[in-house]
Protein backbone atom coordinates (compact mmCIF):
# COMPACT_ATOMS: atom_id res chain seq x y z
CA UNK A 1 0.00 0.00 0.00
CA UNK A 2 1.39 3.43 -0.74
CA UNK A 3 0.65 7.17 0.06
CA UNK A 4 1.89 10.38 -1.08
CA UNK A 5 0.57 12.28 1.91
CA UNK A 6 0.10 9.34 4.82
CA UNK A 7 -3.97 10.42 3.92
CA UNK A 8 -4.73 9.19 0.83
CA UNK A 9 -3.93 5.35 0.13
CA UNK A 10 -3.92 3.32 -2.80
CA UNK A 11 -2.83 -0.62 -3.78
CA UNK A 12 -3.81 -2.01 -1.09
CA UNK A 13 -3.01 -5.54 -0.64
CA UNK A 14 -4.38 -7.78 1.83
CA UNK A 15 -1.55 -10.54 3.25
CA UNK A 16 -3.69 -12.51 5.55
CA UNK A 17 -0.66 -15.02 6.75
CA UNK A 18 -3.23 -16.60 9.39
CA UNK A 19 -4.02 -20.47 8.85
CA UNK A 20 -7.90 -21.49 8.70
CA UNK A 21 -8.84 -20.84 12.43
CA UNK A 22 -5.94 -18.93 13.28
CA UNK A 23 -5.30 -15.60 15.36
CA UNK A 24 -2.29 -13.69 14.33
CA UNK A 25 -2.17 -10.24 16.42
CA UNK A 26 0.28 -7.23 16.30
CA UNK A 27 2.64 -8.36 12.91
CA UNK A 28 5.29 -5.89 14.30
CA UNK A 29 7.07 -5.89 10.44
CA UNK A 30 10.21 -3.65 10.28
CA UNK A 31 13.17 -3.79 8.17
CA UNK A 32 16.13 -5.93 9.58
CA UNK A 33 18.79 -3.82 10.42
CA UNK A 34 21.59 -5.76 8.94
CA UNK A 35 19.45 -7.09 5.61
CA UNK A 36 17.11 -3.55 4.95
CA UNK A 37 15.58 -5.68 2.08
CA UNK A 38 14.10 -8.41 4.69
CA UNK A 39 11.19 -7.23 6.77
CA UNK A 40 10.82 -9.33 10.32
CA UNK A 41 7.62 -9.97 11.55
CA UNK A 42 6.74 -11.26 15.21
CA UNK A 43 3.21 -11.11 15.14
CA UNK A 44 1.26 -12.96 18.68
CA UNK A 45 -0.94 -16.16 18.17
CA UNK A 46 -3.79 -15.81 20.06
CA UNK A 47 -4.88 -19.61 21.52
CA UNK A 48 -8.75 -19.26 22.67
CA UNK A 49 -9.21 -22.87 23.70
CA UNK A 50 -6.23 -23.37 25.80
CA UNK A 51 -6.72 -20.52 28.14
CA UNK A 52 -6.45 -17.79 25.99
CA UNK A 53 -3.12 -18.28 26.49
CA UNK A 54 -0.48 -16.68 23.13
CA UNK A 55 2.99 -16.96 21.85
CA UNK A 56 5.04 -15.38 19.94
CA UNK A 57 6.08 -15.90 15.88
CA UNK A 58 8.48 -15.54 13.65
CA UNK A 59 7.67 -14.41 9.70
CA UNK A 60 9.58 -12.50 7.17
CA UNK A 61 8.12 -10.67 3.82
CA UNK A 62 9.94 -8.26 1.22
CA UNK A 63 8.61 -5.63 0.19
CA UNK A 64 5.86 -5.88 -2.90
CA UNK A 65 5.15 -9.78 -2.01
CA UNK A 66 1.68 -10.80 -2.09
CA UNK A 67 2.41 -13.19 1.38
CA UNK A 68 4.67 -13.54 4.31
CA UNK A 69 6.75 -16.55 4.26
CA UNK A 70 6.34 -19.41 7.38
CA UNK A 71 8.84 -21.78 6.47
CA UNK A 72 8.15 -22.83 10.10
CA UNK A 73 4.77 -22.05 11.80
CA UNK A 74 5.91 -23.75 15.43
CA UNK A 75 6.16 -20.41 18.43
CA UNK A 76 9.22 -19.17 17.65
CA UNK A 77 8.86 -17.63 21.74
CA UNK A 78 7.16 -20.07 23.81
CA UNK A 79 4.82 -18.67 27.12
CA UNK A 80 8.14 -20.23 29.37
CA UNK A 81 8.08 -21.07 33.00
CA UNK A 82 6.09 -18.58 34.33
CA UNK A 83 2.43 -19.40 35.02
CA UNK A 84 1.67 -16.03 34.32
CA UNK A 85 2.85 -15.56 30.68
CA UNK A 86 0.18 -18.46 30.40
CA UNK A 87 -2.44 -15.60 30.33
CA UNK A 88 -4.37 -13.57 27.46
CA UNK A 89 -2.19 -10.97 26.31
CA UNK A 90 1.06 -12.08 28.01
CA UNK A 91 3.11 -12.68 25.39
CA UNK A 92 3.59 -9.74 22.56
CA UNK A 93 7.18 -8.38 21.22
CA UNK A 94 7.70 -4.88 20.85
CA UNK A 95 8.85 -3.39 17.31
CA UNK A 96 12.09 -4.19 15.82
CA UNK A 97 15.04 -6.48 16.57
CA UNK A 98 17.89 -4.09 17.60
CA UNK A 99 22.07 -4.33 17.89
CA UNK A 100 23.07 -4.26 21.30
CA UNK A 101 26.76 -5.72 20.60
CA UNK A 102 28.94 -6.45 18.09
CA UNK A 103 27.92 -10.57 18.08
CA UNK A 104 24.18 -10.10 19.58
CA UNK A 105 20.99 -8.21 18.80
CA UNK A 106 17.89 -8.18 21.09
CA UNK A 107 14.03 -8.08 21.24
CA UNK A 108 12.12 -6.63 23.68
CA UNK A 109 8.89 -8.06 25.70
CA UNK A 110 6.38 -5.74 25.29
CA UNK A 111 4.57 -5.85 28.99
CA UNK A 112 7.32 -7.00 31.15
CA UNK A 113 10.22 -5.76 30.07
CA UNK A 114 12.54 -8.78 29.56
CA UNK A 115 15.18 -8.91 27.10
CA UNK A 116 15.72 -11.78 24.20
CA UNK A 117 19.34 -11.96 23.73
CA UNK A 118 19.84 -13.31 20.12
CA UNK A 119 23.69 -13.71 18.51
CA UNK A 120 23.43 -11.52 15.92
CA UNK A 121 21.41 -13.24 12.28
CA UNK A 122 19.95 -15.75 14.77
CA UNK A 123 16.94 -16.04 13.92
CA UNK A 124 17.02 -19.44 12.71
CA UNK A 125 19.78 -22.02 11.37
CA UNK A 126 20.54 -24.21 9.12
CA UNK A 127 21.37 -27.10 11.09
CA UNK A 128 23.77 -30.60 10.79
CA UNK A 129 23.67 -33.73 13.09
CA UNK A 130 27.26 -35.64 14.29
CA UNK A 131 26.35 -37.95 11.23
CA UNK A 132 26.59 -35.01 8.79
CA UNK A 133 24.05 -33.08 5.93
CA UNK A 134 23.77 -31.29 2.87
CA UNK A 135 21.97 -28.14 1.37
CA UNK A 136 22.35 -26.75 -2.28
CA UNK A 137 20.67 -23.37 -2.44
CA UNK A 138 18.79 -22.16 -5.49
CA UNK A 139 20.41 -20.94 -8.58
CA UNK A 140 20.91 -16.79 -8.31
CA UNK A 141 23.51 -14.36 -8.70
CA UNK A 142 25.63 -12.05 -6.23
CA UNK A 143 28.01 -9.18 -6.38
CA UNK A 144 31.35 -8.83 -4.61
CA UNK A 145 34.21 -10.94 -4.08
CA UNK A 146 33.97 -12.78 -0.80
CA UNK A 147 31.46 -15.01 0.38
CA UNK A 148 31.00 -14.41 4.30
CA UNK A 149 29.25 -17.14 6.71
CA UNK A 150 27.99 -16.31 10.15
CA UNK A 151 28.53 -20.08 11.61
CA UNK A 152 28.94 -21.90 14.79
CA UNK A 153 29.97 -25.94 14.66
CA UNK A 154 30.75 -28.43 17.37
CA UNK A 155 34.42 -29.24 17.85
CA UNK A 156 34.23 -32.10 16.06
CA UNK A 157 31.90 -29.97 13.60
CA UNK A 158 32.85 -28.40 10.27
CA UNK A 159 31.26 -26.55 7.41
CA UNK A 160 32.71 -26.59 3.74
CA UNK A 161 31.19 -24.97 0.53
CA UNK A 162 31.29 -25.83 -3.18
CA UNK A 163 30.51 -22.68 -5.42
CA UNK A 164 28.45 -24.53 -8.62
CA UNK A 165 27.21 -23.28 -11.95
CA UNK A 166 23.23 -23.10 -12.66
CA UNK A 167 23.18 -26.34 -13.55
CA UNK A 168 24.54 -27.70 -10.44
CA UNK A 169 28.23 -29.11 -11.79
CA UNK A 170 30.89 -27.86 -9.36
CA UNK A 171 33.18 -24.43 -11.32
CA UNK A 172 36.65 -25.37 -11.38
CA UNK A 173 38.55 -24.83 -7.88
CA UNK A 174 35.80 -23.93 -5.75
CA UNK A 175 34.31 -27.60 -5.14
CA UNK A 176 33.99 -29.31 -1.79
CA UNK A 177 37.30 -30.36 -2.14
CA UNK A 178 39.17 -27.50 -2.54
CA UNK A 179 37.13 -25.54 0.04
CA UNK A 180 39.30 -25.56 3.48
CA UNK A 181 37.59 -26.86 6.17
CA UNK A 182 35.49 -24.15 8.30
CA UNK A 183 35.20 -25.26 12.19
CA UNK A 184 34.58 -22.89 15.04
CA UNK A 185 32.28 -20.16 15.74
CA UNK A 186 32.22 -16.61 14.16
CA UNK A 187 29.72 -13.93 13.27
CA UNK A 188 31.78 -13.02 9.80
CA UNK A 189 34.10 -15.09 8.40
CA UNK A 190 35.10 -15.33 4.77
CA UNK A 191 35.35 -18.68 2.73
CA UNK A 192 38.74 -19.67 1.27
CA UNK A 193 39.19 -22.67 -1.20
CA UNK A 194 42.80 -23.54 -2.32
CA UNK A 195 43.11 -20.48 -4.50
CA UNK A 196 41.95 -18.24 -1.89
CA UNK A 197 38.55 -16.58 -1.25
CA UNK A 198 38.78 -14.30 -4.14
CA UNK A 199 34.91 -15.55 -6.19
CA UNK A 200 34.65 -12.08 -8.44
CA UNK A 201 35.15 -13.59 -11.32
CA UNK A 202 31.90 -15.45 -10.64
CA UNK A 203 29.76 -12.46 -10.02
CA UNK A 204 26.61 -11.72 -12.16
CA UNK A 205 26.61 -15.43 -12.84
CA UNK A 206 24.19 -18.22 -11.99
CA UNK A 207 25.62 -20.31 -9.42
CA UNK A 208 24.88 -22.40 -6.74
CA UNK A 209 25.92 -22.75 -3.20
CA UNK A 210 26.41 -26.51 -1.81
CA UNK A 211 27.22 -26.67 1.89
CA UNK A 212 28.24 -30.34 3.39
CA UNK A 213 28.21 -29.58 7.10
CA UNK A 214 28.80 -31.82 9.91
CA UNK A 215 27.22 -30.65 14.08
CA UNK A 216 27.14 -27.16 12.92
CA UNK A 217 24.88 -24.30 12.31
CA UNK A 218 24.65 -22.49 9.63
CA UNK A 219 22.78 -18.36 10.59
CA UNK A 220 23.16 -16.71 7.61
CA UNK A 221 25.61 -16.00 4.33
CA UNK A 222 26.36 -12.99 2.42
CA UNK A 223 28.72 -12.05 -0.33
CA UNK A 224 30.94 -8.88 0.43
């Protein structure tokens, strides 16, 4: 929906993200700070039959989509140990997820003014058992020259990437074996194959992203 004078409105869309019988209170979308393009949403279910009791979600949306995306509709903030965050209208997040440090961000409780200490992208992660995983990303194009992961493994753990084309067939040096291994725990941290972690010569190309991980998370990736 837009407005040239906060009055007048036009293109209005409606987004409804609530399930058949659901009740989705108080979206609270902003802009991430550290990914402006990615709008956060922590909207309150509201659960009549069990109390009246509510929790807190987790959504995203960018800006001109038709939905919000719920690739996970479990409470992201569960009502906790205290009997009286079991209540109606216990449980709602103030706006925005804020920096407060240089490896954590925070979100505030509305009503009672507790603090949810987050390390900073940790919203959610991609996550590898002791016996080890896989994820390829989608084909899509990037600009810059490094490609920064904010990571955290076991000590036994590891993370290694292998930079493919569009049609999935590993580009010359950057495969999984010539990716050194990644193991410990950092916020930013660039990738480095054999030849180093120079990947320009890749951007505005179709590629791929194949991470074999083993007891590690994976929070988020960009390319710098």
């Amino acid at each position: 929906m837009t407005s040239d004078d906060f009055i007048h409105w036009e293109n209005r869309r409606d987004l409804q993200p609530n399930d058949p019988g659901e009740h989705l209170y108080t979206s609270q979308t902003h802009p991430y700070f550290r990914a402006p393009h990615i709008y956060i949403a922590t909207p309150t279910r509201f659960v009549a039959e069990r109390g009246s009791s509510t929790e807190i979600l987790l959504m995203t949306i960018r800006a001109g989509a038709d939905s919000y995306e719920r690739p996970f509709k479990e409470a992201w903030i569960r009502p906790g140990l205290d009997p009286e965050r079991w209540g109606n209208r216990s449980n709602y997040a103030a706006l925005n997820v804020v920096p407060t440090g240089p490896d954590e961000m925070s979100l505030y409780h509305a009503s009672s003014g507790h603090r949810y200490v987050l390390r900073t992208d940790g919203f959610v992660s991609v996550n590898a058992r002791h016996e080890g995983g896989e994820m390829i990303t989608h084909p899509f194009e990037f600009d810059g020259s490094e490609l920064v992961l904010n990571y955290s493994t076991a000590a036994t753990g590891s993370i290694r990437v292998e930079i493919q084309d569009g049609d999935g067939a590993p580009v010359a040096g950057f495969g999984i074996g010539d990716c050194r291994e990644i193991v410990g725990d950092a916020i930013e941290q660039a990738v480095s194959w054999v030849s180093g972690s120079d990947v320009s010569r890749l951007a505005g190309q179709p590629v791929r992203l194949r991470f074999v991980m083993r007891d590690g998370d994976l929070y988020s990736l960009r390319f710098r």
